[in-house]
C-alpha atoms as a PDB file:
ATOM      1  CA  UNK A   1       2.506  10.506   0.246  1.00  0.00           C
ATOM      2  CA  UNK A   2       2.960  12.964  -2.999  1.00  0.00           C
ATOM      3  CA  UNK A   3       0.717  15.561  -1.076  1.00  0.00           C
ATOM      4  CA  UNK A   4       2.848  15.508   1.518  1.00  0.00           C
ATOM      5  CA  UNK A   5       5.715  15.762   0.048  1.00  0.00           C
ATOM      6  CA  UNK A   6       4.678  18.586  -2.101  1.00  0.00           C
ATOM      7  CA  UNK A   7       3.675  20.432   0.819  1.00  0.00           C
ATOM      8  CA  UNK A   8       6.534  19.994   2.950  1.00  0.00           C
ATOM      9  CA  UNK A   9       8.275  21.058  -0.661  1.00  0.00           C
ATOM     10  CA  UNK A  10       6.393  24.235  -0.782  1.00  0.00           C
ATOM     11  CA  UNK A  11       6.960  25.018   2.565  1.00  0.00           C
ATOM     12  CA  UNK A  12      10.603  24.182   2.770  1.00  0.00           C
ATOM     13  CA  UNK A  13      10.812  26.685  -0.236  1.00  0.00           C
ATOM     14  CA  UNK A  14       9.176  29.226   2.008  1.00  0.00           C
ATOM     15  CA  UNK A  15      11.482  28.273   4.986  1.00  0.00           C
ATOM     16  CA  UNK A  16      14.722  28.610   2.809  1.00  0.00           C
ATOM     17  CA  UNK A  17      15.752  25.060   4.400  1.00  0.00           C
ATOM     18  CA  UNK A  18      14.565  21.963   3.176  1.00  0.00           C
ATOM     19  CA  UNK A  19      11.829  19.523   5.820  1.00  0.00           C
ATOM     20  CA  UNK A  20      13.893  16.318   7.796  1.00  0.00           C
ATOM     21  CA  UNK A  21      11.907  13.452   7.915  1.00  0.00           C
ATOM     22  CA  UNK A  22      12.773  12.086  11.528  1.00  0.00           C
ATOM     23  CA  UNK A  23      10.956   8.792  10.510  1.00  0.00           C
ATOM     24  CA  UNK A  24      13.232   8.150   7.345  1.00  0.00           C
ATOM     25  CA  UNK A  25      16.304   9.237   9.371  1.00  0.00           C
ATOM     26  CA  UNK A  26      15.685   6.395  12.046  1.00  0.00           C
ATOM     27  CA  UNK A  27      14.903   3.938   9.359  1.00  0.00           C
ATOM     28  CA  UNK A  28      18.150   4.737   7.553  1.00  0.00           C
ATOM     29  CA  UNK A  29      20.571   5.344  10.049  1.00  0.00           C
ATOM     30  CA  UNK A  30      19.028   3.196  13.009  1.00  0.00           C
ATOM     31  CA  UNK A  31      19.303  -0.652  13.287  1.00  0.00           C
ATOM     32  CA  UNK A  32      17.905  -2.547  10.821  1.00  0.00           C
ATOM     33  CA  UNK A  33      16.340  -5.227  12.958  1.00  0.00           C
ATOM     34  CA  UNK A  34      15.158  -3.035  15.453  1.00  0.00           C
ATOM     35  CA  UNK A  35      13.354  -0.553  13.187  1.00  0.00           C
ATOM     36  CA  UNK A  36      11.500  -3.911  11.578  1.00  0.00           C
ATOM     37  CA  UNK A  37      11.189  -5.370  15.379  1.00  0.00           C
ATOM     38  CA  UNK A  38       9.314  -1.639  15.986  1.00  0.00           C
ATOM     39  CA  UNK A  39       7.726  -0.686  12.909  1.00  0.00           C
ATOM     40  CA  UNK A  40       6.776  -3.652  11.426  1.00  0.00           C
ATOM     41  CA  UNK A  41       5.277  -5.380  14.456  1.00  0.00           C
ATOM     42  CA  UNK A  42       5.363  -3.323  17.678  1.00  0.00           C
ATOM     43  CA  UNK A  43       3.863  -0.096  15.922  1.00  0.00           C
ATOM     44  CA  UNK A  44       0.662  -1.873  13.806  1.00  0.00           C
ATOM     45  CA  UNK A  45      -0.334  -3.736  16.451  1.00  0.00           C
ATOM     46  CA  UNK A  46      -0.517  -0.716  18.802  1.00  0.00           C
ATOM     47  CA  UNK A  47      -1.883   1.714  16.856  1.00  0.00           C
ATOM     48  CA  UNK A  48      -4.198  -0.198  15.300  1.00  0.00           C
ATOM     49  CA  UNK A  49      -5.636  -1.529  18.479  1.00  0.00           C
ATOM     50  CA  UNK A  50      -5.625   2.541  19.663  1.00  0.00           C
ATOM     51  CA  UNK A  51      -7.234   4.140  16.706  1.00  0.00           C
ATOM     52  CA  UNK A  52      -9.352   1.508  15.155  1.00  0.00           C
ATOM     53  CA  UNK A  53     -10.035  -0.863  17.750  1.00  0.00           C
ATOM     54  CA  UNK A  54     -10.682   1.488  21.030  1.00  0.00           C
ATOM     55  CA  UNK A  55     -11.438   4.927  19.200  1.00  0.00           C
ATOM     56  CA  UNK A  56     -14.076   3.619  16.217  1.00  0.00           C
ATOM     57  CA  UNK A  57     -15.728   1.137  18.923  1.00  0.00           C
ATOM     58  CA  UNK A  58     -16.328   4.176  20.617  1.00  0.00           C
ATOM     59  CA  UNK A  59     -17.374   6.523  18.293  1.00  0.00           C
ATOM     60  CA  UNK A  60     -19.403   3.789  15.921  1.00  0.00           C
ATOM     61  CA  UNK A  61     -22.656   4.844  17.728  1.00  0.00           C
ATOM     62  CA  UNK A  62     -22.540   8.370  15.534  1.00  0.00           C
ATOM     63  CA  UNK A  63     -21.965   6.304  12.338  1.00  0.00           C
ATOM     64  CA  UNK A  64     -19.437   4.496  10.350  1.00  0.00           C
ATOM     65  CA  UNK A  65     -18.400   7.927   8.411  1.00  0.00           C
ATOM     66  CA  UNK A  66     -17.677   9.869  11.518  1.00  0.00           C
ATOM     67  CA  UNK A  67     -15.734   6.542  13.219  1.00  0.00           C
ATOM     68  CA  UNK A  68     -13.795   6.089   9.746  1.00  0.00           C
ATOM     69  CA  UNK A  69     -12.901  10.167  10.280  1.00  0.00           C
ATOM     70  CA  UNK A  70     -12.131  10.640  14.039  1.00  0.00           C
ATOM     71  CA  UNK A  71      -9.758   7.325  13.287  1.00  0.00           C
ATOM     72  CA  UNK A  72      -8.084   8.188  10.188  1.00  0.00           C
ATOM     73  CA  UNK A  73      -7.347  12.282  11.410  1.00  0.00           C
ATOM     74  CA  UNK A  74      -6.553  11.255  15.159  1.00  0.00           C
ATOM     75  CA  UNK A  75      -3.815   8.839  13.865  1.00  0.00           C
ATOM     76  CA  UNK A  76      -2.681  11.415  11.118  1.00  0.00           C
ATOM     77  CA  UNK A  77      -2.187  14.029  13.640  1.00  0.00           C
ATOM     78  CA  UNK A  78      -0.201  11.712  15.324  1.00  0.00           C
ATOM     79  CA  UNK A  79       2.603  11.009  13.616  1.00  0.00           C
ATOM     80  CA  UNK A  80       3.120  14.792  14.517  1.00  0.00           C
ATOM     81  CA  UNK A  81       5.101  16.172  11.392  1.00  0.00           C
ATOM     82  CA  UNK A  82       3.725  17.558   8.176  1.00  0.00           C
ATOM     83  CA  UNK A  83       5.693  15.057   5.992  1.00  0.00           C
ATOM     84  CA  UNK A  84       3.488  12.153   6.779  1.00  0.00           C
ATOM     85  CA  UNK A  85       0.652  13.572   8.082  1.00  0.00           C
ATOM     86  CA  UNK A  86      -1.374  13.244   4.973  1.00  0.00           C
ATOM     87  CA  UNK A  87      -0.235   9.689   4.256  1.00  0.00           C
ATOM     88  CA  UNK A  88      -0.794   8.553   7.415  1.00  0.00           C
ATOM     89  CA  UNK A  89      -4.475  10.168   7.704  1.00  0.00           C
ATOM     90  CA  UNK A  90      -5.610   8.784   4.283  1.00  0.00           C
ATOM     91  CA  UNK A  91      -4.311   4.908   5.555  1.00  0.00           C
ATOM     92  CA  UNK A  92      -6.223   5.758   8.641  1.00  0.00           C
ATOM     93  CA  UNK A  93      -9.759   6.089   6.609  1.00  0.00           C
ATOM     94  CA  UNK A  94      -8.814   3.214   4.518  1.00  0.00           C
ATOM     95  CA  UNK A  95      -8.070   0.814   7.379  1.00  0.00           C
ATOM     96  CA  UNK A  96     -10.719   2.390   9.614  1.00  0.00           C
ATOM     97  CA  UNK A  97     -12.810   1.271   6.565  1.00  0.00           C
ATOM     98  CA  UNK A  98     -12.046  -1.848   6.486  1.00  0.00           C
ATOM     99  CA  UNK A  99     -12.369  -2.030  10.313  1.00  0.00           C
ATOM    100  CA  UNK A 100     -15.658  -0.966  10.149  1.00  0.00           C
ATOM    101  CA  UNK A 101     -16.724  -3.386   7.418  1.00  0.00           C
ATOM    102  CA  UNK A 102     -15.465  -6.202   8.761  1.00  0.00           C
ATOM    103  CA  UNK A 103     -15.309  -6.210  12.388  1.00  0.00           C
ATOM    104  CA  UNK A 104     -11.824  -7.772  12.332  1.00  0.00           C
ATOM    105  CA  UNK A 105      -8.869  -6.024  13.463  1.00  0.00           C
ATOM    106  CA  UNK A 106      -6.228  -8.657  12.345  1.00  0.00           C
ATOM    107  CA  UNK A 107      -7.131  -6.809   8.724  1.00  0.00           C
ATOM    108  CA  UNK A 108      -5.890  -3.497   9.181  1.00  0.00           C
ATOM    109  CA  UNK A 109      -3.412  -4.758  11.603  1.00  0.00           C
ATOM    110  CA  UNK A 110      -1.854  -7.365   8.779  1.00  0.00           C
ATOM    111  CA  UNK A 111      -2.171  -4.557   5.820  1.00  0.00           C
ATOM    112  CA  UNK A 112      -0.480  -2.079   8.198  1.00  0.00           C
ATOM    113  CA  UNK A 113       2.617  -4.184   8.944  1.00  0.00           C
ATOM    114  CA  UNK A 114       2.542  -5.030   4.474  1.00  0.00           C
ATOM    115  CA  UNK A 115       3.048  -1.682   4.628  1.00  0.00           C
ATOM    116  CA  UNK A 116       5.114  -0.444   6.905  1.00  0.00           C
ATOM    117  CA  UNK A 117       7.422  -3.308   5.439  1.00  0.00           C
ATOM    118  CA  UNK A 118       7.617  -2.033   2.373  1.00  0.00           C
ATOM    119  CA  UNK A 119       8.112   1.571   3.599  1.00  0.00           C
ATOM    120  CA  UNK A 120      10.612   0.994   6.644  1.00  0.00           C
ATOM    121  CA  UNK A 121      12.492  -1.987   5.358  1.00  0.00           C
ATOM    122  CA  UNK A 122      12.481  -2.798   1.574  1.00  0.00           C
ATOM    123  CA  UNK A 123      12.633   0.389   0.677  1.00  0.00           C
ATOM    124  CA  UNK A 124      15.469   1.272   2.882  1.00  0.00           C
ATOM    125  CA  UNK A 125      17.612  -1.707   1.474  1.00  0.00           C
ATOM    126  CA  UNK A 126      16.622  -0.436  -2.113  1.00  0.00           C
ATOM    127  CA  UNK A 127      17.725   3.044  -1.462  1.00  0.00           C
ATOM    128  CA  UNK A 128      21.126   1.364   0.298  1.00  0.00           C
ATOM    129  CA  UNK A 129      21.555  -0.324  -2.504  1.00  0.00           C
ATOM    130  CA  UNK A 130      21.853   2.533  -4.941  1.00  0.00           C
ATOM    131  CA  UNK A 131      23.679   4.113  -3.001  1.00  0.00           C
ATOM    132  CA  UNK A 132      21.228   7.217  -2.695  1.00  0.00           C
ATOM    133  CA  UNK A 133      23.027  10.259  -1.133  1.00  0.00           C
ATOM    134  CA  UNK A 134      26.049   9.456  -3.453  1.00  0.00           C
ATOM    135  CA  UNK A 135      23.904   9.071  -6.357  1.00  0.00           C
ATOM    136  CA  UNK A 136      22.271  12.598  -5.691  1.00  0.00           C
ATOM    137  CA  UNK A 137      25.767  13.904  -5.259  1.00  0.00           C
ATOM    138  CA  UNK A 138      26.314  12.835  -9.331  1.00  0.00           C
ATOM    139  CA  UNK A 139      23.605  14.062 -10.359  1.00  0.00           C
ATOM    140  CA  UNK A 140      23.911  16.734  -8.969  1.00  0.00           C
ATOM    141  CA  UNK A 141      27.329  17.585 -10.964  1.00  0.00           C
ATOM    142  CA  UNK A 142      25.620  17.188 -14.116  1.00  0.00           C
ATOM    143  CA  UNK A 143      28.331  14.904 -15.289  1.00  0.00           C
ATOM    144  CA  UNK A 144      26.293  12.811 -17.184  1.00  0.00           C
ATOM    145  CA  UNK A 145      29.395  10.443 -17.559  1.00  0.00           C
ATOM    146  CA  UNK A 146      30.237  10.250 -13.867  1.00  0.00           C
ATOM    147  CA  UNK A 147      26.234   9.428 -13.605  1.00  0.00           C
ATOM    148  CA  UNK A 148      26.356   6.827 -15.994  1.00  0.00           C
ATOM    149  CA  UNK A 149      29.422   4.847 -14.455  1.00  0.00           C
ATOM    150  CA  UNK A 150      27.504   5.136 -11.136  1.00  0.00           C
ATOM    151  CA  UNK A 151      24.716   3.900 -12.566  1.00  0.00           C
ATOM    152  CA  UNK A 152      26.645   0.843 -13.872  1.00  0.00           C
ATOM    153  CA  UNK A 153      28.796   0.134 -10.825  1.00  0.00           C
ATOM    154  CA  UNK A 154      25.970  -0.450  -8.801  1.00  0.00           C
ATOM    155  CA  UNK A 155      23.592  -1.957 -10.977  1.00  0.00           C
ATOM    156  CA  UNK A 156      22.369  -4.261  -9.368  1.00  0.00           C
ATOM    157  CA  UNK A 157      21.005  -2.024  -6.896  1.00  0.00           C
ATOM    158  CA  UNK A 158      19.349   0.070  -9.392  1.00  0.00           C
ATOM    159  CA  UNK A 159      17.637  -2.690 -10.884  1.00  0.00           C
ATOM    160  CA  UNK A 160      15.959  -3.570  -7.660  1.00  0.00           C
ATOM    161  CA  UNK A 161      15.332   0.085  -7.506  1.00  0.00           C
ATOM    162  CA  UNK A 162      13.552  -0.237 -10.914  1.00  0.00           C
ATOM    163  CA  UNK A 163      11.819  -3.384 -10.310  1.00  0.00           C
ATOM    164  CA  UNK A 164      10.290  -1.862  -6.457  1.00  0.00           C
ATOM    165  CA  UNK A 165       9.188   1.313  -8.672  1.00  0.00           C
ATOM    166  CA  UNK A 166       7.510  -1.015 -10.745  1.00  0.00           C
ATOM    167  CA  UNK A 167       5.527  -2.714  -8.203  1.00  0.00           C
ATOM    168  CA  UNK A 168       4.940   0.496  -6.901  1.00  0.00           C
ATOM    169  CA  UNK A 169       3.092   1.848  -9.669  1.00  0.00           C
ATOM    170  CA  UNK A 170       1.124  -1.795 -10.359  1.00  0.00           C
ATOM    171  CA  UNK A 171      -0.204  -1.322  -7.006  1.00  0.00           C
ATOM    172  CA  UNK A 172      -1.565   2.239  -7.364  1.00  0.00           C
ATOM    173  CA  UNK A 173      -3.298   1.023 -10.773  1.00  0.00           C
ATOM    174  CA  UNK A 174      -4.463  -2.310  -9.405  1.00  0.00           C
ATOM    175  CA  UNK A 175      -6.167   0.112  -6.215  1.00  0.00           C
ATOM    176  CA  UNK A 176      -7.610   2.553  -8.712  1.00  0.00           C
ATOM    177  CA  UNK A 177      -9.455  -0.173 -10.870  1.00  0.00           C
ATOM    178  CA  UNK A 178     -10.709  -1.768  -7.731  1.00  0.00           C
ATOM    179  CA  UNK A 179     -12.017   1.548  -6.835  1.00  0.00           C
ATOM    180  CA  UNK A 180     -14.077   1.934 -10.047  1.00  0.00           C
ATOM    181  CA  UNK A 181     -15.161  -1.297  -9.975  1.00  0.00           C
ATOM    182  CA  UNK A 182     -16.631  -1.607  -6.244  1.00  0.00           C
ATOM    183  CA  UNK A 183     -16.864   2.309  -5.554  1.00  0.00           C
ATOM    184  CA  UNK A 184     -20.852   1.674  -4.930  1.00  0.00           C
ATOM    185  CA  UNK A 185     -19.687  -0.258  -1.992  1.00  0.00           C
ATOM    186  CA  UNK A 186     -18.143   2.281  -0.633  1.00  0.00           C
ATOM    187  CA  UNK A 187     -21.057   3.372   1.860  1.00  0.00           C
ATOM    188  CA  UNK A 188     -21.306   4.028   5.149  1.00  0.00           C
ATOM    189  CA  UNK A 189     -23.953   3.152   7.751  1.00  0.00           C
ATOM    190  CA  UNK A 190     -25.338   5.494   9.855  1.00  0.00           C
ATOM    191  CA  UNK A 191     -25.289   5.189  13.419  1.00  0.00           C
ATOM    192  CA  UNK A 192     -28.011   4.960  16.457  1.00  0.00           C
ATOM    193  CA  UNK A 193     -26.858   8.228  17.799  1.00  0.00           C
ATOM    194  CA  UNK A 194     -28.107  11.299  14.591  1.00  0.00           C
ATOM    195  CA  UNK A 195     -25.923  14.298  14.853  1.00  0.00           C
ATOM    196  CA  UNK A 196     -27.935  17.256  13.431  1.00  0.00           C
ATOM    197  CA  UNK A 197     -26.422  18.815  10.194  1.00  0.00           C
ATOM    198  CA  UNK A 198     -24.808  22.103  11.336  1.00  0.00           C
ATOM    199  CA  UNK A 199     -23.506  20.656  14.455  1.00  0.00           C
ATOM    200  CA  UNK A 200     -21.259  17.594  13.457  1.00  0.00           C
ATOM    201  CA  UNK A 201     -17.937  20.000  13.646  1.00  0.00           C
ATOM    202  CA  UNK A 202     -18.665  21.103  17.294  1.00  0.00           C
ATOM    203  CA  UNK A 203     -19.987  17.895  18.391  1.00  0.00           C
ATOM    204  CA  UNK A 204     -17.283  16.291  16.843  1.00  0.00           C
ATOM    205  CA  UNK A 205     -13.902  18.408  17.443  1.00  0.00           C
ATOM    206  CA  UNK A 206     -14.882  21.144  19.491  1.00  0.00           C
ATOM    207  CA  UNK A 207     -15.123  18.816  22.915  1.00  0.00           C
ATOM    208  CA  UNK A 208     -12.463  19.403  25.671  1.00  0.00           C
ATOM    209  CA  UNK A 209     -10.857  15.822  24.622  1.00  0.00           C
ATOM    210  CA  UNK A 210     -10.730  16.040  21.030  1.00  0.00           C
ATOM    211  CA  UNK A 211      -9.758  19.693  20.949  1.00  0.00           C
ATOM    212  CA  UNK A 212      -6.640  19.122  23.602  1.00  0.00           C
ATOM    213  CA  UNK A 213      -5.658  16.441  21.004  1.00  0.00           C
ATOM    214  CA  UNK A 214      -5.852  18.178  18.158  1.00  0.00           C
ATOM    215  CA  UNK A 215      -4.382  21.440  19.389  1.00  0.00           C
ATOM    216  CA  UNK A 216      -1.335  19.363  21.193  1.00  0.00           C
ATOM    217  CA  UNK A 217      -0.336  17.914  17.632  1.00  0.00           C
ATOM    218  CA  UNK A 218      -0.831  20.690  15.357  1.00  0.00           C
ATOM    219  CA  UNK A 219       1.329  22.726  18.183  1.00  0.00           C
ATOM    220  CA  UNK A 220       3.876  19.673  17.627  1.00  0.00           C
ATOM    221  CA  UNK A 221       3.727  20.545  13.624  1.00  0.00           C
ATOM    222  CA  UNK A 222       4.079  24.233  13.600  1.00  0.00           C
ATOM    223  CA  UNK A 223       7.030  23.848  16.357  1.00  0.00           C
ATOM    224  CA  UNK A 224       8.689  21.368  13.206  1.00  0.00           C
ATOM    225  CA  UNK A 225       8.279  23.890  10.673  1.00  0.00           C
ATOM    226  CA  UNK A 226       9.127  26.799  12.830  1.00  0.00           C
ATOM    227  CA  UNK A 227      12.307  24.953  13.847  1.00  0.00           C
END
């Protein structure tokens, strides 16, 4: 998500005009049970079912590695903007792993809705409850008094803020010991079907169906950064 955001950063800088994030705008500004009805339910069930269940049972036979690829760039691509499209590919190869390893879609289907919880719901009520575009506003103004009285005015809100941050960051250090520690797992199988080194790109991307796909979202990425 940093990536991202530090690309769409760089790129807005080029642009002279800062990247929307459609998806944030809907979760913000849209109903609240709806966008949980959608994007915590609806959405993970779907897409996982698409781009694990269909596409890796389909393109196992060339090996786990390629399936856990083809997944986790297919459903990058599309989410069709630049601001998540490097989030959204990396949880594609990590629940495309666990796909693979397991068998069991009601994995990646239950860590996709934890997720898309946390992103589309709890972390919309946190950012209500600081009061967010007012609270860039202060700061803003460099009033460092008029910051502090927001700051105490609503804090309660920034508390919660403080305490999801927190979580936040026990998570990333929780997944990167768990990484050290079982990184030799971390292998994938080969499949019954060899592609020949030299060829995998072609074989892979370069056929009428993967190229239309590819070519149709990136279009749908340069139109949002043209725009």
């Amino acid at each position: 998500n940093l990536v991202g955001v530090v690309i769409t950063g760089i790129l807005g800088a080029i642009k002279g005009a800062p990247f929307g994030n459609a998806v944030m705008d809907i979760a913000t500004n849209g109903n609240m049970a709806v966008n949980a009805f959608y994007m915590v339910l609806c959405a993970p069930i779907l897409e996982e079912y698409v781009f694990r269940k269909l596409i890796i049972d389909r393109t196992l036979r060339f090996g786990q590695g390629v399936a856990v690829l083809v997944s986790g760039l297919m459903f990058g691509l599309f989410h069709g903007n630049i601001s998540q499209f490097v989030y959204a590919a990396a949880l594609g190869f990590f629940f495309g792993f666990i796909y693979v390893k397991t068998g069991k879609l009601k994995y990646s289907i239950g860590l996709h809705m934890f997720i898309n919880f946390f992103g589309a719901v709890i972390s919309v009520l946190v950012l209500k409850g600081i009061k967010y575009e007012e609270f860039l506003l202060v700061s803003e103004s460099g009033d460092a008094q008029a910051l502090m009285g927001f700051v105490m005015n609503n804090l309660v809100g920034f508390m919660a803020y403080m305490l999801y941050l927190g979580f936040i960051v026990v998570m990333v250090i929780a997944g990167v010991v768990l990484f050290i520690v079982y990184r030799k797992r971390l292998v994938m199988a080969p499949g019954e079907v060899s592609i020949p080194k030299g060829k995998r790109f072609p074989v892979i991307f370069l056929n009428f169906g993967m190229a239309v796909y590819c070519l149709f979202w990136i279009a749908m990425m340069v139109v949002q950064i043209l725009q």
